[in-house]
C-alpha atoms as a PDB file:
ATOM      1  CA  UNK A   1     -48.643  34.073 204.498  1.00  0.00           C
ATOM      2  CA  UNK A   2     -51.394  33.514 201.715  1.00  0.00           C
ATOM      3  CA  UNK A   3     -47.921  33.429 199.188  1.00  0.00           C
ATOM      4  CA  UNK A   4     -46.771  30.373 200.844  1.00  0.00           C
ATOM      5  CA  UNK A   5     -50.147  28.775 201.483  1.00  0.00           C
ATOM      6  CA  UNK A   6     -50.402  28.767 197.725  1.00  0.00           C
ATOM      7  CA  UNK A   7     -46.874  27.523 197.218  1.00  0.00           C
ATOM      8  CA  UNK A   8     -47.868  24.646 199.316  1.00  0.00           C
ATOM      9  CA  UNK A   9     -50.783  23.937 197.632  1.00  0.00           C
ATOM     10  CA  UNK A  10     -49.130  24.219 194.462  1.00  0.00           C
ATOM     11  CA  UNK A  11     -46.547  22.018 195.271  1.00  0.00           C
ATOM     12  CA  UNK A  12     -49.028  19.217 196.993  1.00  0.00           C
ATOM     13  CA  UNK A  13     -47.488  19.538 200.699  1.00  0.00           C
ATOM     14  CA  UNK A  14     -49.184  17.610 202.943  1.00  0.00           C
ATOM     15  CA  UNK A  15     -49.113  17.407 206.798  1.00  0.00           C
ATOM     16  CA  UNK A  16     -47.707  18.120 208.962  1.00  0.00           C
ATOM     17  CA  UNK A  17     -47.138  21.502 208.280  1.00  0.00           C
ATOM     18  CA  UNK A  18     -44.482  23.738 209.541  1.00  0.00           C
ATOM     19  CA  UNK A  19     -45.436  26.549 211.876  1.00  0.00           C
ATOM     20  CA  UNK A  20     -44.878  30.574 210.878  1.00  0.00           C
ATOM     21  CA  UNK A  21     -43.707  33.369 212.920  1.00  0.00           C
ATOM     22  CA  UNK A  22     -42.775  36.750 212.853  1.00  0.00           C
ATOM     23  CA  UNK A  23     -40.972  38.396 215.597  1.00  0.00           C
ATOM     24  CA  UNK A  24     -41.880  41.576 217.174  1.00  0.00           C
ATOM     25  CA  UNK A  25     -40.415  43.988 219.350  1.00  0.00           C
ATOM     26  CA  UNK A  26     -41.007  43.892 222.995  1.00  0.00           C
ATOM     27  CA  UNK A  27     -41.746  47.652 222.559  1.00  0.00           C
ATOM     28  CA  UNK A  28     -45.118  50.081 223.238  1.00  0.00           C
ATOM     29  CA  UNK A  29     -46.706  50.561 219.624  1.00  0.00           C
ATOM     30  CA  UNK A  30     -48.481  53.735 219.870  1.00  0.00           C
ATOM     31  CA  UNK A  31     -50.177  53.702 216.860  1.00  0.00           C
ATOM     32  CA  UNK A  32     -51.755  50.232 217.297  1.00  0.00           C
ATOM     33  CA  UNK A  33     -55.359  50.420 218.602  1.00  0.00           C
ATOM     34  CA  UNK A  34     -55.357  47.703 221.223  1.00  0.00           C
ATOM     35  CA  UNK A  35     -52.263  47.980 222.413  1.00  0.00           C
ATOM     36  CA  UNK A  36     -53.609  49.204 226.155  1.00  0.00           C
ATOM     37  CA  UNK A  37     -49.796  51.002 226.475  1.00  0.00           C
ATOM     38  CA  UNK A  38     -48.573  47.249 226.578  1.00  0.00           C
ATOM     39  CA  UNK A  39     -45.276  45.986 224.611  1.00  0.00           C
ATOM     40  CA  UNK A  40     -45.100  43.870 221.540  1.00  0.00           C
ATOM     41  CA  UNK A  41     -49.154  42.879 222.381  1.00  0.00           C
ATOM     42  CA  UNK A  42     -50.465  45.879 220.322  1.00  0.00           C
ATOM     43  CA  UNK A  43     -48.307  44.655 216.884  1.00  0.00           C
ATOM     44  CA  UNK A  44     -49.534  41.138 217.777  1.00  0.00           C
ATOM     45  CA  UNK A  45     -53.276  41.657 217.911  1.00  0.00           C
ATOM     46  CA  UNK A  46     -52.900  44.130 214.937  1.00  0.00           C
ATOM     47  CA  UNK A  47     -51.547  40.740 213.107  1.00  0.00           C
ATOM     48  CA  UNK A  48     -54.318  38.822 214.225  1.00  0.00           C
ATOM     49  CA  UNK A  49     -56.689  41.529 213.196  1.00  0.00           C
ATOM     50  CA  UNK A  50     -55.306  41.241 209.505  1.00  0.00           C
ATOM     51  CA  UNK A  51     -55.511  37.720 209.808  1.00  0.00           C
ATOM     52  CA  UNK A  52     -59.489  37.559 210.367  1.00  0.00           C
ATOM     53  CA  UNK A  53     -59.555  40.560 208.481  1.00  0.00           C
ATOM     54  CA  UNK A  54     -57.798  40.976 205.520  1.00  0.00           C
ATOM     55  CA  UNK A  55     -59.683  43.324 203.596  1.00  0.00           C
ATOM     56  CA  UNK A  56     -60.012  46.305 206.060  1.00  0.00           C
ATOM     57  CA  UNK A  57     -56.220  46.438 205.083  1.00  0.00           C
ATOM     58  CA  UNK A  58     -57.219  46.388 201.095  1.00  0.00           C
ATOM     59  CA  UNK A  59     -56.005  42.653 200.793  1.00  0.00           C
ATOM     60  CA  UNK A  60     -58.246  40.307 198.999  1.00  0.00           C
ATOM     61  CA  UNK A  61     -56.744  36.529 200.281  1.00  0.00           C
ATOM     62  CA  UNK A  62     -56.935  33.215 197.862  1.00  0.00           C
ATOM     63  CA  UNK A  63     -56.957  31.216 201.605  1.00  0.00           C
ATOM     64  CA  UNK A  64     -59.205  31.473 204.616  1.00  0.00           C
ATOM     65  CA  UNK A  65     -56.157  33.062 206.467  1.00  0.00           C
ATOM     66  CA  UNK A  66     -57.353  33.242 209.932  1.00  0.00           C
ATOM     67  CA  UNK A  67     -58.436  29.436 210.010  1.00  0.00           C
ATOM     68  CA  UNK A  68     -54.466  29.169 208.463  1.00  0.00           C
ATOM     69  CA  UNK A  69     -53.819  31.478 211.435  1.00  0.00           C
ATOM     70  CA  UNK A  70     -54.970  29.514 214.289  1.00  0.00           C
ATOM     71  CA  UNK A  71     -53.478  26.207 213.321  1.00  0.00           C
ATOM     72  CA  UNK A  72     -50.138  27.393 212.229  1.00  0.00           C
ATOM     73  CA  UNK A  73     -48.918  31.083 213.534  1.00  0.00           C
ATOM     74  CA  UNK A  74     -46.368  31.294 216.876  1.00  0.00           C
ATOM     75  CA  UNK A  75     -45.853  34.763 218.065  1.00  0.00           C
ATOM     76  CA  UNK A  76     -42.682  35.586 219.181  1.00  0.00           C
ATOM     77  CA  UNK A  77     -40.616  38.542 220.607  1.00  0.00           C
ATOM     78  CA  UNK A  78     -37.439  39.788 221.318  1.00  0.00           C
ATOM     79  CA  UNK A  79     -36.573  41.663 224.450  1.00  0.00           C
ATOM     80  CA  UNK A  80     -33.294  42.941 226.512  1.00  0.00           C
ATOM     81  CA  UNK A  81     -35.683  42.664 229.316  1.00  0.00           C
ATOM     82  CA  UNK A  82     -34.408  39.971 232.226  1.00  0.00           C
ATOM     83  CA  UNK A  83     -37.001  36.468 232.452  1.00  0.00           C
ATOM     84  CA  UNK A  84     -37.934  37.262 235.676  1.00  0.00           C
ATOM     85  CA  UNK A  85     -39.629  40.850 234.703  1.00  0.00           C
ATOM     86  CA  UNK A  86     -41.375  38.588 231.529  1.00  0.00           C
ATOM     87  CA  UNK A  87     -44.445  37.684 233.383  1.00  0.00           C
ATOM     88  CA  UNK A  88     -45.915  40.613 234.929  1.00  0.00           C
ATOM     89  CA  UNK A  89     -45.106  42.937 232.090  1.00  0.00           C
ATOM     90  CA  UNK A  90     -46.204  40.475 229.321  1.00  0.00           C
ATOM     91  CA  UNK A  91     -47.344  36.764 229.744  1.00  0.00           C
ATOM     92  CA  UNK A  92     -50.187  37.700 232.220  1.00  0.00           C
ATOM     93  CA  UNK A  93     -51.428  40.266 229.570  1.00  0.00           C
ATOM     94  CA  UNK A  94     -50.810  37.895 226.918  1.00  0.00           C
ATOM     95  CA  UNK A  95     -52.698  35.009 227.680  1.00  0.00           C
ATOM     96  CA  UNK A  96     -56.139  37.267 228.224  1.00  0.00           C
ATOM     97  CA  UNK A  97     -55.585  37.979 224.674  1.00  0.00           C
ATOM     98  CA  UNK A  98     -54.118  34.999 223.059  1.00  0.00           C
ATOM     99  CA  UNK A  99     -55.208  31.732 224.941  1.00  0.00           C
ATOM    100  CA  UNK A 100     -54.907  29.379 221.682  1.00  0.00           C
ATOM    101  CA  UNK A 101     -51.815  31.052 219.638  1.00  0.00           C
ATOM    102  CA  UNK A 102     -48.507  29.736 221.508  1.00  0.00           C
ATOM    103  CA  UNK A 103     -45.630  32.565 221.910  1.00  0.00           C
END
Protein backbone atom coordinates (compact mmCIF):
# COMPACT_ATOMS: atom_id res chain seq x y z
CA UNK A 1 0.00 0.00 0.00
CA UNK A 2 2.78 2.64 0.97
CA UNK A 3 4.58 1.13 -2.62
CA UNK A 4 1.81 2.48 -4.60
CA UNK A 5 1.15 5.61 -2.57
CA UNK A 6 4.66 6.53 -3.58
CA UNK A 7 4.18 5.48 -7.18
CA UNK A 8 1.37 7.89 -7.23
CA UNK A 9 3.10 10.52 -5.85
CA UNK A 10 5.89 9.95 -8.03
CA UNK A 11 3.99 9.94 -10.95
CA UNK A 12 1.78 13.26 -9.91
CA UNK A 13 -1.76 11.34 -9.76
CA UNK A 14 -4.27 13.40 -8.71
CA UNK A 15 -7.91 12.74 -7.63
CA UNK A 16 -9.87 10.92 -7.66
CA UNK A 17 -8.13 8.09 -6.56
CA UNK A 18 -8.90 4.51 -7.07
CA UNK A 19 -9.93 2.43 -4.09
CA UNK A 20 -7.68 -0.82 -2.74
CA UNK A 21 -8.75 -4.10 -1.54
CA UNK A 22 -7.64 -7.27 -0.52
CA UNK A 23 -9.86 -10.17 -0.19
CA UNK A 24 -10.07 -12.41 2.70
CA UNK A 25 -11.45 -15.59 3.51
CA UNK A 26 -14.77 -15.90 5.11
CA UNK A 27 -12.94 -18.28 7.52
CA UNK A 28 -12.22 -18.28 11.67
CA UNK A 29 -8.48 -16.98 12.01
CA UNK A 30 -7.33 -18.43 15.15
CA UNK A 31 -4.31 -16.79 15.50
CA UNK A 32 -5.71 -13.24 15.06
CA UNK A 33 -6.33 -11.49 18.42
CA UNK A 34 -9.70 -9.91 17.84
CA UNK A 35 -11.16 -12.21 15.93
CA UNK A 36 -13.99 -13.11 18.84
CA UNK A 37 -14.21 -16.85 16.89
CA UNK A 38 -15.80 -14.69 13.99
CA UNK A 39 -14.91 -15.29 10.09
CA UNK A 40 -12.83 -13.14 7.85
CA UNK A 41 -13.37 -10.11 10.80
CA UNK A 42 -10.22 -11.24 12.74
CA UNK A 43 -7.79 -10.89 9.29
CA UNK A 44 -9.67 -7.61 8.70
CA UNK A 45 -9.07 -5.80 11.96
CA UNK A 46 -5.50 -7.35 12.00
CA UNK A 47 -5.20 -5.16 8.56
CA UNK A 48 -6.50 -2.24 10.10
CA UNK A 49 -4.26 -2.71 13.06
CA UNK A 50 -1.14 -2.57 10.63
CA UNK A 51 -2.63 0.22 9.04
CA UNK A 52 -2.63 2.61 12.27
CA UNK A 53 0.18 0.70 13.28
CA UNK A 54 2.81 -0.08 11.16
CA UNK A 55 5.69 -0.38 13.26
CA UNK A 56 4.50 -2.99 15.88
CA UNK A 57 4.90 -5.17 12.64
CA UNK A 58 8.72 -3.73 12.12
CA UNK A 59 7.51 -1.50 9.10
CA UNK A 60 8.67 2.02 9.06
CA UNK A 61 5.94 3.79 6.31
CA UNK A 62 7.04 6.96 3.94
CA UNK A 63 2.88 7.77 4.12
CA UNK A 64 0.51 8.31 7.00
CA UNK A 65 -1.09 4.89 6.02
CA UNK A 66 -4.05 4.77 8.18
CA UNK A 67 -5.31 8.35 7.06
CA UNK A 68 -4.54 6.49 3.30
CA UNK A 69 -6.58 3.72 4.96
CA UNK A 70 -9.74 5.36 5.75
CA UNK A 71 -10.22 7.22 2.53
CA UNK A 72 -9.28 4.52 0.17
CA UNK A 73 -9.37 0.67 1.57
CA UNK A 74 -12.76 -1.69 0.75
CA UNK A 75 -12.71 -4.93 2.54
CA UNK A 76 -13.91 -7.69 0.84
CA UNK A 77 -14.49 -11.50 1.22
CA UNK A 78 -15.18 -14.51 -0.40
CA UNK A 79 -17.54 -17.11 0.92
CA UNK A 80 -19.47 -20.48 -0.33
CA UNK A 81 -21.82 -19.40 2.31
CA UNK A 82 -25.64 -18.66 0.83
CA UNK A 83 -26.70 -14.44 1.11
CA UNK A 84 -29.27 -15.14 3.30
CA UNK A 85 -26.86 -16.71 6.21
CA UNK A 86 -24.47 -13.28 5.37
CA UNK A 87 -26.06 -11.11 7.91
CA UNK A 88 -26.24 -12.81 11.11
CA UNK A 89 -22.92 -14.53 10.77
CA UNK A 90 -21.06 -11.41 9.45
CA UNK A 91 -22.59 -7.93 8.54
CA UNK A 92 -24.14 -7.45 12.07
CA UNK A 93 -20.61 -8.17 13.54
CA UNK A 94 -19.08 -6.17 10.95
CA UNK A 95 -20.52 -2.95 11.17
CA UNK A 96 -19.73 -2.75 15.24
CA UNK A 97 -16.28 -2.92 14.03
CA UNK A 98 -16.05 -1.17 10.79
CA UNK A 99 -18.78 1.64 10.55
CA UNK A 100 -16.63 3.94 8.02
CA UNK A 101 -14.60 1.20 5.80
CA UNK A 102 -17.28 -0.13 3.11
CA UNK A 103 -17.07 -4.13 2.46
Amino acid sequence: FDAVLDAEQDAGVHGPFINFTATFSYAICSVCPKSHGLPALGQMLLVEDAMMHPEKYGYKPRHFLYAAYLRRWVNSFNTANEAADLQNTFFVHYEKSFSVTPV
